[in-house]
PDB file of N, CA and C in Angstrom:
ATOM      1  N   UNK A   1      10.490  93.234  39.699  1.00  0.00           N
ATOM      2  CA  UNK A   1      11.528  92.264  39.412  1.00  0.00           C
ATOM      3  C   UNK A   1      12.684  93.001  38.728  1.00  0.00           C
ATOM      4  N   UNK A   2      14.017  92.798  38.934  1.00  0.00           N
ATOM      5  CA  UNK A   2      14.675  93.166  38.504  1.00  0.00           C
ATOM      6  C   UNK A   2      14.953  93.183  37.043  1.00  0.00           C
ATOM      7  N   UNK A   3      15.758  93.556  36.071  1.00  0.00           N
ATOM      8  CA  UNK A   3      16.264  93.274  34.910  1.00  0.00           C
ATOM      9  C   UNK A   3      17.395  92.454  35.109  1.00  0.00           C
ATOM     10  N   UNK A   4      17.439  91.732  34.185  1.00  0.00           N
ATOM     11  CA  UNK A   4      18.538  90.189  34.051  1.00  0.00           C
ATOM     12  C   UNK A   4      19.671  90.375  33.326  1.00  0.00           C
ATOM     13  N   UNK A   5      20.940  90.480  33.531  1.00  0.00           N
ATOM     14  CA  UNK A   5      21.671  90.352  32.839  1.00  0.00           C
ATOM     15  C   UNK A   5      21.371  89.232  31.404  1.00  0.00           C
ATOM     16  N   UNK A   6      21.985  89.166  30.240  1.00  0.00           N
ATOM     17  CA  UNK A   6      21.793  88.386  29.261  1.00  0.00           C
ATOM     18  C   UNK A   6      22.386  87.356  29.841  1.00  0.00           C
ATOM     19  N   UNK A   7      23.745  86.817  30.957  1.00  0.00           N
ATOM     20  CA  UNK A   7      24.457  86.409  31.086  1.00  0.00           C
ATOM     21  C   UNK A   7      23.794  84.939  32.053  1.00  0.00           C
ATOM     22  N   UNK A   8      23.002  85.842  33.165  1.00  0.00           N
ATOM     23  CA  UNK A   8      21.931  85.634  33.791  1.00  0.00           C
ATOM     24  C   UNK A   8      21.215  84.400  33.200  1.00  0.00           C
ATOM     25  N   UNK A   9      20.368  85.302  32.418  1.00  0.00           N
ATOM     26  CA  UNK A   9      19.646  84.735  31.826  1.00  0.00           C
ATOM     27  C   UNK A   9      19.682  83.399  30.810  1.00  0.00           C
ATOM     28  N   UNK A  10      20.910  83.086  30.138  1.00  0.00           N
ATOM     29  CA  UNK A  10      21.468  82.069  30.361  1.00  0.00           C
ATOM     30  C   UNK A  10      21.902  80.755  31.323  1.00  0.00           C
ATOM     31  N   UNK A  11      22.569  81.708  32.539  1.00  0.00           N
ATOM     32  CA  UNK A  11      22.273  80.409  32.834  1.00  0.00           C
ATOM     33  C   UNK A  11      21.678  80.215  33.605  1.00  0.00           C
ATOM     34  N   UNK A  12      20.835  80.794  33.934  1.00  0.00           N
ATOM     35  CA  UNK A  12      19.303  80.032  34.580  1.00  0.00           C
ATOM     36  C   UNK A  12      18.705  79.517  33.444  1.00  0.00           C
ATOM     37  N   UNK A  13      18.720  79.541  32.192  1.00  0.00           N
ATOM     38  CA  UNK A  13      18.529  78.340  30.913  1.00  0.00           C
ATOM     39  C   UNK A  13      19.040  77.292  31.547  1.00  0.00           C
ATOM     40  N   UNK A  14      20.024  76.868  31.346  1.00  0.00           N
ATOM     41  CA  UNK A  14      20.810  75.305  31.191  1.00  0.00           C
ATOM     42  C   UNK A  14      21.514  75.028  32.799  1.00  0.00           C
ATOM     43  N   UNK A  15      20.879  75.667  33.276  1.00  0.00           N
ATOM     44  CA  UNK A  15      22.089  75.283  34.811  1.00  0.00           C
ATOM     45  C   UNK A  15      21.604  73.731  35.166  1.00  0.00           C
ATOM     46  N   UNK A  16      19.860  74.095  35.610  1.00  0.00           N
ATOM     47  CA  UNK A  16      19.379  72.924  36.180  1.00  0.00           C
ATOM     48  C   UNK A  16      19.235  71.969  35.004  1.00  0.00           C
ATOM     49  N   UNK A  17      19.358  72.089  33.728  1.00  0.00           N
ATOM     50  CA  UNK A  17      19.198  70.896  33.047  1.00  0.00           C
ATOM     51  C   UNK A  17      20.323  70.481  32.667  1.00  0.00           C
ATOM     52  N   UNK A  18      21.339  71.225  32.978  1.00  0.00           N
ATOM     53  CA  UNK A  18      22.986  70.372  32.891  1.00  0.00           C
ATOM     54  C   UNK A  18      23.007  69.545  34.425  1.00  0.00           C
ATOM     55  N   UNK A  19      22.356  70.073  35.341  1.00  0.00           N
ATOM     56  CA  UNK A  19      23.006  69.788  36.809  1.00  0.00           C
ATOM     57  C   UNK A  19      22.149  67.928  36.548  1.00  0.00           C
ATOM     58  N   UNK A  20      20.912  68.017  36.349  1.00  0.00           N
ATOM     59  CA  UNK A  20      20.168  66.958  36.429  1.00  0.00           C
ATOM     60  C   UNK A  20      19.959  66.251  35.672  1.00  0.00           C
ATOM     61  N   UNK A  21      20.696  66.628  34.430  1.00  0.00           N
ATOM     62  CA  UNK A  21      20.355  65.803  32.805  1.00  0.00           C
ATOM     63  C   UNK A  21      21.865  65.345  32.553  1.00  0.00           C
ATOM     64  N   UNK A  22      22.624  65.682  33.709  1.00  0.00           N
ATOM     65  CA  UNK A  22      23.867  65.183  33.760  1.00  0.00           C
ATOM     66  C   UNK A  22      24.400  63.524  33.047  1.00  0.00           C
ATOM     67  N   UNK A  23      23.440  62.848  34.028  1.00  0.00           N
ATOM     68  CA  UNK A  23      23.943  61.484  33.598  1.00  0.00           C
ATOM     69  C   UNK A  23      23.079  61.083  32.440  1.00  0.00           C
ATOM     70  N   UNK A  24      22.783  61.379  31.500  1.00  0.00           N
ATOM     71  CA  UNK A  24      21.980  61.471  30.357  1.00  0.00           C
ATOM     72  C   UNK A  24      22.692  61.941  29.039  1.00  0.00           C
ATOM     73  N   UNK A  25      23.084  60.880  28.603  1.00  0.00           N
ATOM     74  CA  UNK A  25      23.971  61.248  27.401  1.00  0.00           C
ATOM     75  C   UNK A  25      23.454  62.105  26.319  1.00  0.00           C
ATOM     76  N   UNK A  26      22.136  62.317  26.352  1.00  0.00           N
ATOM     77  CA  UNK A  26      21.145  62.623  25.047  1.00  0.00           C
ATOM     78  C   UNK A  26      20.892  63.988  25.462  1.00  0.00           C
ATOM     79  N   UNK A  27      20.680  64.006  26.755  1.00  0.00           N
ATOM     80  CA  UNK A  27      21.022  65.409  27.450  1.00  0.00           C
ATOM     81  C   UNK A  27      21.772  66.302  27.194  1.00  0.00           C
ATOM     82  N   UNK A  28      23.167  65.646  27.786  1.00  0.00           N
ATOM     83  CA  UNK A  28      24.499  66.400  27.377  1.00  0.00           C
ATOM     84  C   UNK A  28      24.494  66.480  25.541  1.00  0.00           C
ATOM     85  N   UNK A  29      24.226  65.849  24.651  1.00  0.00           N
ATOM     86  CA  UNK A  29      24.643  65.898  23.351  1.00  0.00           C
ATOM     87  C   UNK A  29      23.501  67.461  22.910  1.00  0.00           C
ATOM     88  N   UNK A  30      22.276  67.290  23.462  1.00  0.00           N
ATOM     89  CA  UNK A  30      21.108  68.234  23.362  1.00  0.00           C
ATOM     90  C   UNK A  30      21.668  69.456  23.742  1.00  0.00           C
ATOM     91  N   UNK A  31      22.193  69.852  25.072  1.00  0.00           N
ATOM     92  CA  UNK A  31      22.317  71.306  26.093  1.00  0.00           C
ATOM     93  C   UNK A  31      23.788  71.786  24.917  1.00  0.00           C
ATOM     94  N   UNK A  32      24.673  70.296  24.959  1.00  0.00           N
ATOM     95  CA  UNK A  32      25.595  71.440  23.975  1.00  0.00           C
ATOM     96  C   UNK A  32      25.222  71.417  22.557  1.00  0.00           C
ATOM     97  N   UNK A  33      24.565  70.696  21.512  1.00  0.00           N
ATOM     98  CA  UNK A  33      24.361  71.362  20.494  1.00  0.00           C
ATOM     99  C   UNK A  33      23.709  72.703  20.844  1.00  0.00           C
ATOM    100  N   UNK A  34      22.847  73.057  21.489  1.00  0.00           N
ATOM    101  CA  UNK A  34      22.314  74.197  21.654  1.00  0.00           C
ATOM    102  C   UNK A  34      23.310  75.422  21.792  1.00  0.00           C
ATOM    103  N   UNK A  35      24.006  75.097  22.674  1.00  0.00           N
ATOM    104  CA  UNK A  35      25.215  75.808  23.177  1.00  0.00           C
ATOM    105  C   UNK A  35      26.417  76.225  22.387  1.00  0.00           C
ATOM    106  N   UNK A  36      26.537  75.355  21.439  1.00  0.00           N
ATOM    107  CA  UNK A  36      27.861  75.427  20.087  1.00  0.00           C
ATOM    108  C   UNK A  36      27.290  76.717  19.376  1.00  0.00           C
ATOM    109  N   UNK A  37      24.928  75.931  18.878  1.00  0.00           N
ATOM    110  CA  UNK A  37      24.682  77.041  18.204  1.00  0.00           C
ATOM    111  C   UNK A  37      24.710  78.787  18.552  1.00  0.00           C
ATOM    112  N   UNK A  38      24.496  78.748  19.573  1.00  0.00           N
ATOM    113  CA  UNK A  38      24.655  79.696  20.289  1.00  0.00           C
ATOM    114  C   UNK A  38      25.669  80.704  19.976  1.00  0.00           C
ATOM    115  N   UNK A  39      26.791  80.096  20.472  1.00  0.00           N
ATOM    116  CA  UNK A  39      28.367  80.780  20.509  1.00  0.00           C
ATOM    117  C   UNK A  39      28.045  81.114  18.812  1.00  0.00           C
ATOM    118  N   UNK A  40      28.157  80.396  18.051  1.00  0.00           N
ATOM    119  CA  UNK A  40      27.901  80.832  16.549  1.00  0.00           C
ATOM    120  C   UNK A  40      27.167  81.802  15.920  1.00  0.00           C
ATOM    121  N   UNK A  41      26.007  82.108  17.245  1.00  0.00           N
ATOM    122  CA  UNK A  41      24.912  83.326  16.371  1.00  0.00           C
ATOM    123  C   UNK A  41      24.955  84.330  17.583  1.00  0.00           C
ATOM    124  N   UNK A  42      25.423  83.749  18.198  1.00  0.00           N
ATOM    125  CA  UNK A  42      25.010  85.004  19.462  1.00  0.00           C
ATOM    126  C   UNK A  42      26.171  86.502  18.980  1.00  0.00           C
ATOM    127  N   UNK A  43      25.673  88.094  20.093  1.00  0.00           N
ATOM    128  CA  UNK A  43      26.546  88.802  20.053  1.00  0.00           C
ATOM    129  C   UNK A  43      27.524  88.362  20.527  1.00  0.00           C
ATOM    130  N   UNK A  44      28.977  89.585  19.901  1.00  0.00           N
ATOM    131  CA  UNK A  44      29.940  88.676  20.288  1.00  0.00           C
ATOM    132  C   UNK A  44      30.485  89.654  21.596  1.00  0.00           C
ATOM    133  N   UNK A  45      29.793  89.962  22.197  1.00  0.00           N
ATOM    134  CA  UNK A  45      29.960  90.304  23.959  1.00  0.00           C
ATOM    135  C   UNK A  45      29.107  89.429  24.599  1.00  0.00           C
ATOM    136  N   UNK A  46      28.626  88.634  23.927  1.00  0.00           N
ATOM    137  CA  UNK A  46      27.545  87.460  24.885  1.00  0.00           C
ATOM    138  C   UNK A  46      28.826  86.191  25.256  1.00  0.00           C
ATOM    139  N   UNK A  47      29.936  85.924  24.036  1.00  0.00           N
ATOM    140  CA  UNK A  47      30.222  85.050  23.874  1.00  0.00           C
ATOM    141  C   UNK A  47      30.866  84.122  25.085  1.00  0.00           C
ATOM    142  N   UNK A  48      31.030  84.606  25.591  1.00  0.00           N
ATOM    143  CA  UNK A  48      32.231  84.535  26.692  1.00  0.00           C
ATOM    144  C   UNK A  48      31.086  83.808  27.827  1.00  0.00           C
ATOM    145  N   UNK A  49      29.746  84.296  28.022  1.00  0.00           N
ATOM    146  CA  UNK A  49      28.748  83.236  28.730  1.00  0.00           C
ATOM    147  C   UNK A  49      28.836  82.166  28.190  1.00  0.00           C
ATOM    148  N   UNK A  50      28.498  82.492  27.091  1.00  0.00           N
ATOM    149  CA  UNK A  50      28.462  80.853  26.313  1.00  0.00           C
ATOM    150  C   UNK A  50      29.330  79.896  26.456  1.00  0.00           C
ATOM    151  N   UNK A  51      30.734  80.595  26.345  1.00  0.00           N
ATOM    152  CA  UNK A  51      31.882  79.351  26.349  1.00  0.00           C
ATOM    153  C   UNK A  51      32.039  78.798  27.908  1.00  0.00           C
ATOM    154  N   UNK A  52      31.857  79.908  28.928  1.00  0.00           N
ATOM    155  CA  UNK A  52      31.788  79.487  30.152  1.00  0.00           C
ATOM    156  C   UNK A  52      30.866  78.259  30.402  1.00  0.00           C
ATOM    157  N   UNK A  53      29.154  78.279  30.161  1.00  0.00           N
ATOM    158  CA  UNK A  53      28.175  77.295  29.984  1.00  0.00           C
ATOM    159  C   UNK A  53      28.971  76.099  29.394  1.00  0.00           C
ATOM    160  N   UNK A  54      30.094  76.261  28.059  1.00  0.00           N
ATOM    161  CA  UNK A  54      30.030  74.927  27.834  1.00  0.00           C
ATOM    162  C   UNK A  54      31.134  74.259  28.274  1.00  0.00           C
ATOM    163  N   UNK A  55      32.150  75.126  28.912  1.00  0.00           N
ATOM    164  CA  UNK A  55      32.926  74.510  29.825  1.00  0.00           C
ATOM    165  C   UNK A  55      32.100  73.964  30.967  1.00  0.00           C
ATOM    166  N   UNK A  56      31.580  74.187  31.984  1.00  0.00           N
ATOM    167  CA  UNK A  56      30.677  73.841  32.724  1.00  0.00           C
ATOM    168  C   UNK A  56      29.976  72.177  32.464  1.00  0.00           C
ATOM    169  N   UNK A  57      29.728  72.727  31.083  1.00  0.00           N
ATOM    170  CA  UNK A  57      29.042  71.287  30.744  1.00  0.00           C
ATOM    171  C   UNK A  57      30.215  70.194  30.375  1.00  0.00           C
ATOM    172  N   UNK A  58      31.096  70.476  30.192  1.00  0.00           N
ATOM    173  CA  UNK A  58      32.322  69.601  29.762  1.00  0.00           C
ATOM    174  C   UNK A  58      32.884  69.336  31.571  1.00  0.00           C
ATOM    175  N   UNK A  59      32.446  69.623  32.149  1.00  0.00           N
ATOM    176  CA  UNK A  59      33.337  69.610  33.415  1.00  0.00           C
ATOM    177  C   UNK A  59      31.895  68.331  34.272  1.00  0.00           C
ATOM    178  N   UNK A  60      30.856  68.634  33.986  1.00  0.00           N
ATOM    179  CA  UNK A  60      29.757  67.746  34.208  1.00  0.00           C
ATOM    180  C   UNK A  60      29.971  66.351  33.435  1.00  0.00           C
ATOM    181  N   UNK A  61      29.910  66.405  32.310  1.00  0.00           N
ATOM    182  CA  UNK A  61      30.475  65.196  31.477  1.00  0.00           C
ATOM    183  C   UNK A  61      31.939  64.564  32.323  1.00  0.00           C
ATOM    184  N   UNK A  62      32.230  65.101  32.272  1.00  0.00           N
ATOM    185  CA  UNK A  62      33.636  64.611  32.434  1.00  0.00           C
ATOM    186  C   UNK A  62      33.296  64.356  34.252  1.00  0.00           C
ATOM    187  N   UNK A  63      32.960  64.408  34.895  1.00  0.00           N
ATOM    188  CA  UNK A  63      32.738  63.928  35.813  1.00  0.00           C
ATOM    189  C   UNK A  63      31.764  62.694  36.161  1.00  0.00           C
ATOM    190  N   UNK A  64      30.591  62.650  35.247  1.00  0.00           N
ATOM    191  CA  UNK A  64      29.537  61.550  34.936  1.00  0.00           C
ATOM    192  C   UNK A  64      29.986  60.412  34.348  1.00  0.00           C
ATOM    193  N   UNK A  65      30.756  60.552  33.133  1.00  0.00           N
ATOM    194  CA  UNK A  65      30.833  59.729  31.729  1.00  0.00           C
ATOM    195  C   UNK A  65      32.401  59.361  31.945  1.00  0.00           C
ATOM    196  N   UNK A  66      33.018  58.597  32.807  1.00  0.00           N
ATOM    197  CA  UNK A  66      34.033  58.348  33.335  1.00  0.00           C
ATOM    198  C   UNK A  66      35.203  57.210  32.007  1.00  0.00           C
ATOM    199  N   UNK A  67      33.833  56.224  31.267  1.00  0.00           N
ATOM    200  CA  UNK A  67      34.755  55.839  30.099  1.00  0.00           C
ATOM    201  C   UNK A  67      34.673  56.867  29.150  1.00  0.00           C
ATOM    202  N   UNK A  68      35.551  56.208  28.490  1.00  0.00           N
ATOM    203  CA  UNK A  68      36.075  57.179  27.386  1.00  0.00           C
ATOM    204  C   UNK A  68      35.234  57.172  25.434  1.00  0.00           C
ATOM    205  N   UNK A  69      34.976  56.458  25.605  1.00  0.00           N
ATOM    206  CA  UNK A  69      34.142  55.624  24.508  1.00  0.00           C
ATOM    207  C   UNK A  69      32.283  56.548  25.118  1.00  0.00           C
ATOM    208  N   UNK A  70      31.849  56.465  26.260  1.00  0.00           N
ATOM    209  CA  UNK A  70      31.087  57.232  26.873  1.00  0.00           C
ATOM    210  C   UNK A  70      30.696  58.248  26.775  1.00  0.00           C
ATOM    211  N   UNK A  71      31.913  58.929  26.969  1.00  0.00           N
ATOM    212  CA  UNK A  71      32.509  60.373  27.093  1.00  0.00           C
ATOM    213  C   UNK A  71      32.366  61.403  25.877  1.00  0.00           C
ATOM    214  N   UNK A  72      32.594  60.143  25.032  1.00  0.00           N
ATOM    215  CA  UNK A  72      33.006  60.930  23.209  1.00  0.00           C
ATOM    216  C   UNK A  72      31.800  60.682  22.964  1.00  0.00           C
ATOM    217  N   UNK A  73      30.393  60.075  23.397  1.00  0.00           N
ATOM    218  CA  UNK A  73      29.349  59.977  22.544  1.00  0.00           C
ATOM    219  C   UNK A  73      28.367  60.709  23.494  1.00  0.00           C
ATOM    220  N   UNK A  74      28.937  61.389  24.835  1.00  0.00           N
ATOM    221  CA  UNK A  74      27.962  62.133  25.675  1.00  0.00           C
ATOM    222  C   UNK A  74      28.537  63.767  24.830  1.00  0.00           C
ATOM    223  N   UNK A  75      29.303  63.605  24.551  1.00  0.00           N
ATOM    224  CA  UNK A  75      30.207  65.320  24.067  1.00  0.00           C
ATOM    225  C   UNK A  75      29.783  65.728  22.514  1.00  0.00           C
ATOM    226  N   UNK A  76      29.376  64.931  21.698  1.00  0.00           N
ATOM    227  CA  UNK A  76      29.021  64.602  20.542  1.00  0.00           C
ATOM    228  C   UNK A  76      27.968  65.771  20.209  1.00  0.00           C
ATOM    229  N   UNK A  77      27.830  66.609  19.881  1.00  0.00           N
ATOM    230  CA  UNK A  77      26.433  67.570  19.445  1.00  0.00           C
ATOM    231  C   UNK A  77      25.776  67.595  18.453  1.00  0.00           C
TER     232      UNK A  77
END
């Protein structure tokens, strides 16, 4: 098996549980607290996965959680 990028390895973490935990507000509030903590402790040559992941996840939200009142309590970490 190959070796994994760290980058990789990320997001094969959260891909499928952003893709499918999408419409799940508790989901989205879960994948990005994880994700905030992350950016906060991780190296800071990792960081740049991270922020990508949580754009990603903001781009999922924002496609699911269409009100706005919704939106702010699916984004919430």
């Amino acid at each position: 098996m190959p070796d994994r990028a760290w980058e990789d390895c990320l997001q094969l973490a959260v891909s499928e549980i952003r893709d499918f935990g999408a419409t799940s507000t508790q989901v989205c509030r879960r994948l990005s607290a994880l994700l905030v903590g992350l950016l906060e402790t991780v190296q800071a040559g990792n960081r740049a996965a991270v922020t990508t992941e949580l754009r990603r996840l903001d781009a999922a939200v924002g496609r699911t959680f269409g009100d706005p009142d919704q939106r702010a309590f699916a984004d919430e970490a």
